[in-house]
N, C-alpha and C. Protein backbone atom coordinates (compact mmCIF):
# COMPACT_ATOMS: atom_id res chain seq x y z
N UNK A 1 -49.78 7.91 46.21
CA UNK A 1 -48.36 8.15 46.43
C UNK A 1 -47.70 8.56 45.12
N UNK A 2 -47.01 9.59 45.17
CA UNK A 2 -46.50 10.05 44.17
C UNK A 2 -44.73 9.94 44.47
N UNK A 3 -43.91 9.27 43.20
CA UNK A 3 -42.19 9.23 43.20
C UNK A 3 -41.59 10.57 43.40
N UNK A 4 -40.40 11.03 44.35
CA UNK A 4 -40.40 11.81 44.39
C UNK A 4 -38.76 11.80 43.44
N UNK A 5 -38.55 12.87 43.01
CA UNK A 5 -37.67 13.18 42.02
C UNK A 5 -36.03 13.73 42.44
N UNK A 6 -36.68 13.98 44.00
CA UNK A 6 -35.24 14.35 44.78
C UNK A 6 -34.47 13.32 45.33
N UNK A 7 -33.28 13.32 45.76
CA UNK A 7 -32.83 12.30 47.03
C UNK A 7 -33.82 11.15 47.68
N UNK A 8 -33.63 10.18 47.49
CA UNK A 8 -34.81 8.95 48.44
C UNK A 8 -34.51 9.47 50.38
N UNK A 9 -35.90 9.63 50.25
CA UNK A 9 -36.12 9.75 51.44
C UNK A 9 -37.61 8.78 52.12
N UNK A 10 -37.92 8.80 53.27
CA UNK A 10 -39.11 8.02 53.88
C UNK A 10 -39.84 8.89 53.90
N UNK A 11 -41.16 8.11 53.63
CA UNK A 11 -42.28 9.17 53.30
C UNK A 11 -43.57 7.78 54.07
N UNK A 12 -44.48 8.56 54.49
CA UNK A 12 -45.79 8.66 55.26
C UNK A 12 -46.39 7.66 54.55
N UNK A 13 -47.03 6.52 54.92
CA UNK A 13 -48.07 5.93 54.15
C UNK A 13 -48.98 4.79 54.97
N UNK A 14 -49.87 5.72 55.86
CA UNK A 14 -50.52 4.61 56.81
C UNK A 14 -49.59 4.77 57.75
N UNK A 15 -49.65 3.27 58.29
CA UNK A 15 -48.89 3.05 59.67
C UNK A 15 -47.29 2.32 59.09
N UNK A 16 -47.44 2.60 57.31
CA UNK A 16 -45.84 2.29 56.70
C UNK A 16 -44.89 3.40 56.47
N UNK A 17 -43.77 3.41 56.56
CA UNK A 17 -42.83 4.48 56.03
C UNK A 17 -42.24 3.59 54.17
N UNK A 18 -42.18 4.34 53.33
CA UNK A 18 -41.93 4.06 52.07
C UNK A 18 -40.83 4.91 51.80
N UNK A 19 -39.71 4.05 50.71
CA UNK A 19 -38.76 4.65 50.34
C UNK A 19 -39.42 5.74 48.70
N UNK A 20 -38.84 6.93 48.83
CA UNK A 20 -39.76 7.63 47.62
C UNK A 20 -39.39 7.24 46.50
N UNK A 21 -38.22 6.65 46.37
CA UNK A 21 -37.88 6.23 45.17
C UNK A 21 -38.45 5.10 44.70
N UNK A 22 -38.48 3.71 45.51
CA UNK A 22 -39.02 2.84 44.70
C UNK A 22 -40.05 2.12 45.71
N UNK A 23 -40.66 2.77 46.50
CA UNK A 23 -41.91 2.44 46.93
C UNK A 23 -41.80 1.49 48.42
N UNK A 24 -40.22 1.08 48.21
CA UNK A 24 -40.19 -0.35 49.29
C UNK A 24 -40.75 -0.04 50.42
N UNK A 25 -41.27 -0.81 51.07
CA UNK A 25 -41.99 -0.79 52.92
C UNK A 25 -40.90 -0.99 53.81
N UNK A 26 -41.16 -0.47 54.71
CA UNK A 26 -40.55 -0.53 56.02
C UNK A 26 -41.74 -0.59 57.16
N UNK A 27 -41.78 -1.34 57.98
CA UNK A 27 -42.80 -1.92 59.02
C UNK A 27 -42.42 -0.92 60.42
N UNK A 28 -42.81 -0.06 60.68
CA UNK A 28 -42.55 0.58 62.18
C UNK A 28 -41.87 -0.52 63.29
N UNK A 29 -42.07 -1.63 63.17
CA UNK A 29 -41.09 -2.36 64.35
C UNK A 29 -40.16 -2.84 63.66
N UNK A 30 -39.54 -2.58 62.31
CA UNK A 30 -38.76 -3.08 61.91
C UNK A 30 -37.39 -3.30 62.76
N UNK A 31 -36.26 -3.94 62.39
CA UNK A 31 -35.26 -4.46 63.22
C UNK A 31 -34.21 -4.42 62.10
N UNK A 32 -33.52 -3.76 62.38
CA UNK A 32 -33.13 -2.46 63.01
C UNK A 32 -33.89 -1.50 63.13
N UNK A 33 -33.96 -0.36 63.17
CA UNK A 33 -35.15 0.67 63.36
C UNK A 33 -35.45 1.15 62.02
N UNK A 34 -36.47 1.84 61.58
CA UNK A 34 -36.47 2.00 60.91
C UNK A 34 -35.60 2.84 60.02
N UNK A 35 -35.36 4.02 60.49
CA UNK A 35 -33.80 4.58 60.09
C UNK A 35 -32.56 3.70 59.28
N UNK A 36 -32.23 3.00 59.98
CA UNK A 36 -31.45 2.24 60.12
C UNK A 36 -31.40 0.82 58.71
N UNK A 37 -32.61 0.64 58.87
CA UNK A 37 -33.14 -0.36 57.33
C UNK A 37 -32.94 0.37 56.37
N UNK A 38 -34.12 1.86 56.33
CA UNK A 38 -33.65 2.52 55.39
C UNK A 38 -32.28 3.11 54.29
N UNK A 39 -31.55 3.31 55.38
CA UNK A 39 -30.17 3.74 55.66
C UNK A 39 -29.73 1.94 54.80
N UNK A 40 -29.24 0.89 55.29
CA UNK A 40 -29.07 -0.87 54.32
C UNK A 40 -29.91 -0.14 53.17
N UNK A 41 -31.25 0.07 52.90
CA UNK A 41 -32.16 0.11 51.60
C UNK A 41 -30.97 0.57 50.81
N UNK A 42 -31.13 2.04 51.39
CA UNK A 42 -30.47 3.03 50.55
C UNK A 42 -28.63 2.20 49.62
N UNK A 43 -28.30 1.94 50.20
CA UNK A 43 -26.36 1.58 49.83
C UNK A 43 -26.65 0.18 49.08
N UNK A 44 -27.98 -0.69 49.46
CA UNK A 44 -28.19 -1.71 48.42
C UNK A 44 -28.86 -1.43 47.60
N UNK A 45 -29.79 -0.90 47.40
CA UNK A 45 -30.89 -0.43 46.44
C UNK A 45 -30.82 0.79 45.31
N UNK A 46 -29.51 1.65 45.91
CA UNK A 46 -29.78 3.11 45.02
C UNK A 46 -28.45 3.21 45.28
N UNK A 47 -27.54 2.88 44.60
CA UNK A 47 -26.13 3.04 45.05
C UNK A 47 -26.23 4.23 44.16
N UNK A 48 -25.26 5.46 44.39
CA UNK A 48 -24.61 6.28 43.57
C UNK A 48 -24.48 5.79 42.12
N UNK A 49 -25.14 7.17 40.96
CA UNK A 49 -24.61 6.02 39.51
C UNK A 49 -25.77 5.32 38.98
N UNK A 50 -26.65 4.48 39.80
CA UNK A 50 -27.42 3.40 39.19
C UNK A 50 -28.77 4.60 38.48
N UNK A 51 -28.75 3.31 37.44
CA UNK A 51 -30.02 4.15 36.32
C UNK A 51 -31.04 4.04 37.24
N UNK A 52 -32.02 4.23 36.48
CA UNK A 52 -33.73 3.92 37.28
C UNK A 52 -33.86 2.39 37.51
N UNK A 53 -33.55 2.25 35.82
CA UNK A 53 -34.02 0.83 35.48
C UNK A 53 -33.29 -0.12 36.77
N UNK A 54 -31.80 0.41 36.89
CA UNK A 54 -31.39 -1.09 37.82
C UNK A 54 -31.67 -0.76 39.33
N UNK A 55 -31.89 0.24 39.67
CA UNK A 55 -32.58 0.75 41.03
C UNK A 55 -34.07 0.16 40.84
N UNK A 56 -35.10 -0.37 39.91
CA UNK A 56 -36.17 -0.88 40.23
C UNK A 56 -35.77 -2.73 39.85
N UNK A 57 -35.04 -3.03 39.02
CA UNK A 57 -34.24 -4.30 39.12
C UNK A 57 -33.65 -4.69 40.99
N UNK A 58 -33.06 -4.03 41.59
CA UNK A 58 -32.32 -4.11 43.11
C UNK A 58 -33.55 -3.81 44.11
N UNK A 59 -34.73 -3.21 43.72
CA UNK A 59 -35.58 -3.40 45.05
C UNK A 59 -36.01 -4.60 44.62
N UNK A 60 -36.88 -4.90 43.47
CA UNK A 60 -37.49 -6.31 43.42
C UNK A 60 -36.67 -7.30 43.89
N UNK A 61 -35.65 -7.31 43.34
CA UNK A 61 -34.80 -8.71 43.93
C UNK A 61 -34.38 -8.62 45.71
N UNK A 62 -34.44 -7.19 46.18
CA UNK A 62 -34.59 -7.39 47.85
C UNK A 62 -35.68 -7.80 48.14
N UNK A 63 -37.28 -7.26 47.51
CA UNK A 63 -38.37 -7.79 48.07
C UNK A 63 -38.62 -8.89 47.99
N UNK A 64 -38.21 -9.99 47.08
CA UNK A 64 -37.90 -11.07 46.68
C UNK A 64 -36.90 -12.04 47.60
N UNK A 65 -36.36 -11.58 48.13
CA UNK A 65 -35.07 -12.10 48.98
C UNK A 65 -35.62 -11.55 50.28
């Protein structure tokens, strides 16, 4: 898997969808759908503005939580 450098989007990995930016999983039965998680990821994880550094600081502490 390679980071992609554009806009975070979901990307292919197995039977997981991954955010391209910082790798997070999303489970195909997730709840809400997957869309929809992504979409929460995105506004908690990568707000407008945030460096790299605190966009990989905000996934750990979701995967963590």
């Amino acid at each position: 898997m390679t980071k992609s450098k554009g806009p975070a989007h979901l990307v292919g990995d197995g039977t997981l969808k991954r955010c391209s930016v910082c790798q997070y999983p999303f489970l195909p039965d997730a709840q809400p759908t997957v869309n929809e998680a992504f979409a929460m990821h995105l506004c908690m994880a990568h707000k407008p503005g945030q460096t790299r550094e605190d966009a990989s600081q905000a996934a750990q502490r979701i995967v963590r939580g």
